[in-house]
Protein backbone atom coordinates (compact mmCIF):
# COMPACT_ATOMS: atom_id res chain seq x y z
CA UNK A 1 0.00 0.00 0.00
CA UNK A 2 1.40 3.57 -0.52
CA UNK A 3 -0.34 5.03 2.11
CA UNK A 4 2.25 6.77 5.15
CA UNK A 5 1.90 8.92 8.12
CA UNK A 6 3.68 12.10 7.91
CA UNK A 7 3.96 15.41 9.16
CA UNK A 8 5.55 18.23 7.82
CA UNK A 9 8.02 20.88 9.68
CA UNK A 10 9.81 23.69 8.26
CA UNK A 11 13.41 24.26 8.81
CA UNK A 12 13.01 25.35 12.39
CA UNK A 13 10.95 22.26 13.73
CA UNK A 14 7.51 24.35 13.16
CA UNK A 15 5.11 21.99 12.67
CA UNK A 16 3.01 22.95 9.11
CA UNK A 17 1.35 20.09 8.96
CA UNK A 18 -0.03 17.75 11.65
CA UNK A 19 0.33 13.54 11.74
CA UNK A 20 -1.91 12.39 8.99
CA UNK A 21 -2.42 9.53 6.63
CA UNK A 22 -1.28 10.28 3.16
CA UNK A 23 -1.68 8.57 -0.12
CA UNK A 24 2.08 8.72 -1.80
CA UNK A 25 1.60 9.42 -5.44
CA UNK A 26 3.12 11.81 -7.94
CA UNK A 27 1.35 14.80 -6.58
CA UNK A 28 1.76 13.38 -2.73
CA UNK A 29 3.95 16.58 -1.61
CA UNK A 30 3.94 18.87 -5.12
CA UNK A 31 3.05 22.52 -3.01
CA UNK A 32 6.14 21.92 -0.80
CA UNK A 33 8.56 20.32 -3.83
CA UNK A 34 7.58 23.37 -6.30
CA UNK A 35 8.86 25.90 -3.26
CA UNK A 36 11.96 24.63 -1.80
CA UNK A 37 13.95 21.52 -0.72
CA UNK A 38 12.07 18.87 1.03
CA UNK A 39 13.71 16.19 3.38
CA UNK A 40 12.07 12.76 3.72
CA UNK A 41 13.36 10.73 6.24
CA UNK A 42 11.32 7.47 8.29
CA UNK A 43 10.05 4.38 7.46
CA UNK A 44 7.91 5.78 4.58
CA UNK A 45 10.85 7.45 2.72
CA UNK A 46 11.54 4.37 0.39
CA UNK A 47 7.76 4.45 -0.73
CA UNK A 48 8.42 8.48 -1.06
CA UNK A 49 11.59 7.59 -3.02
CA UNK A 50 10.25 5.61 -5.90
CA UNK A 51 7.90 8.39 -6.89
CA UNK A 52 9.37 11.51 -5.84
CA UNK A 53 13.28 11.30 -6.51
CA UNK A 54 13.19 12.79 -10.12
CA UNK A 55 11.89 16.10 -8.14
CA UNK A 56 15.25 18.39 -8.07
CA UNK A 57 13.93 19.54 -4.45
CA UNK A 58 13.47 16.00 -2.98
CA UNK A 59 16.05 15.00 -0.70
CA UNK A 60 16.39 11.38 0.47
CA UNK A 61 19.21 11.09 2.97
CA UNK A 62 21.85 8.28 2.01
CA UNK A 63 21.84 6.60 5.41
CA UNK A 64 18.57 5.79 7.04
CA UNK A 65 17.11 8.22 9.50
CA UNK A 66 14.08 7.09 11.49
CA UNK A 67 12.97 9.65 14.40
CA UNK A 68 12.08 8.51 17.81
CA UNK A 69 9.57 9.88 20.22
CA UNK A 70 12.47 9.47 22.90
């Protein structure tokens, strides 16, 4: 399923958009990709990968980062 929980922050940890479900498609994140650079980091990056990559503003770290709620 591409289907991931995400929320969005800006560069200072501001959240701009909450813990949701979100289908992952071509047009999953296109606002924030059209305006700058957009990290994806988690479990759900490698379903974010496949699709987005070809963005010039999608970043996809080369080691694995998965946050903690530690």
């Amino acid at each position: 399923r591409m289907e991931v929980y995400c929320a969005i922050f800006d560069v200072n940890l501001t959240c701009i958009a909450p813990t949701q479900a979100k289908i992952v498609d071509e047009l999953a994140f296109a606002e924030q990709l059209a305006r700058h650079p957009v990290y994806f980091f988690g479990e759900g990056a490698a379903k974010c990968q496949s699709l987005l990559a070809r963005s010039e503003n999608a970043r996809f770290p080369a080691a694995p980062v998965f946050p903690s709620a530690r």
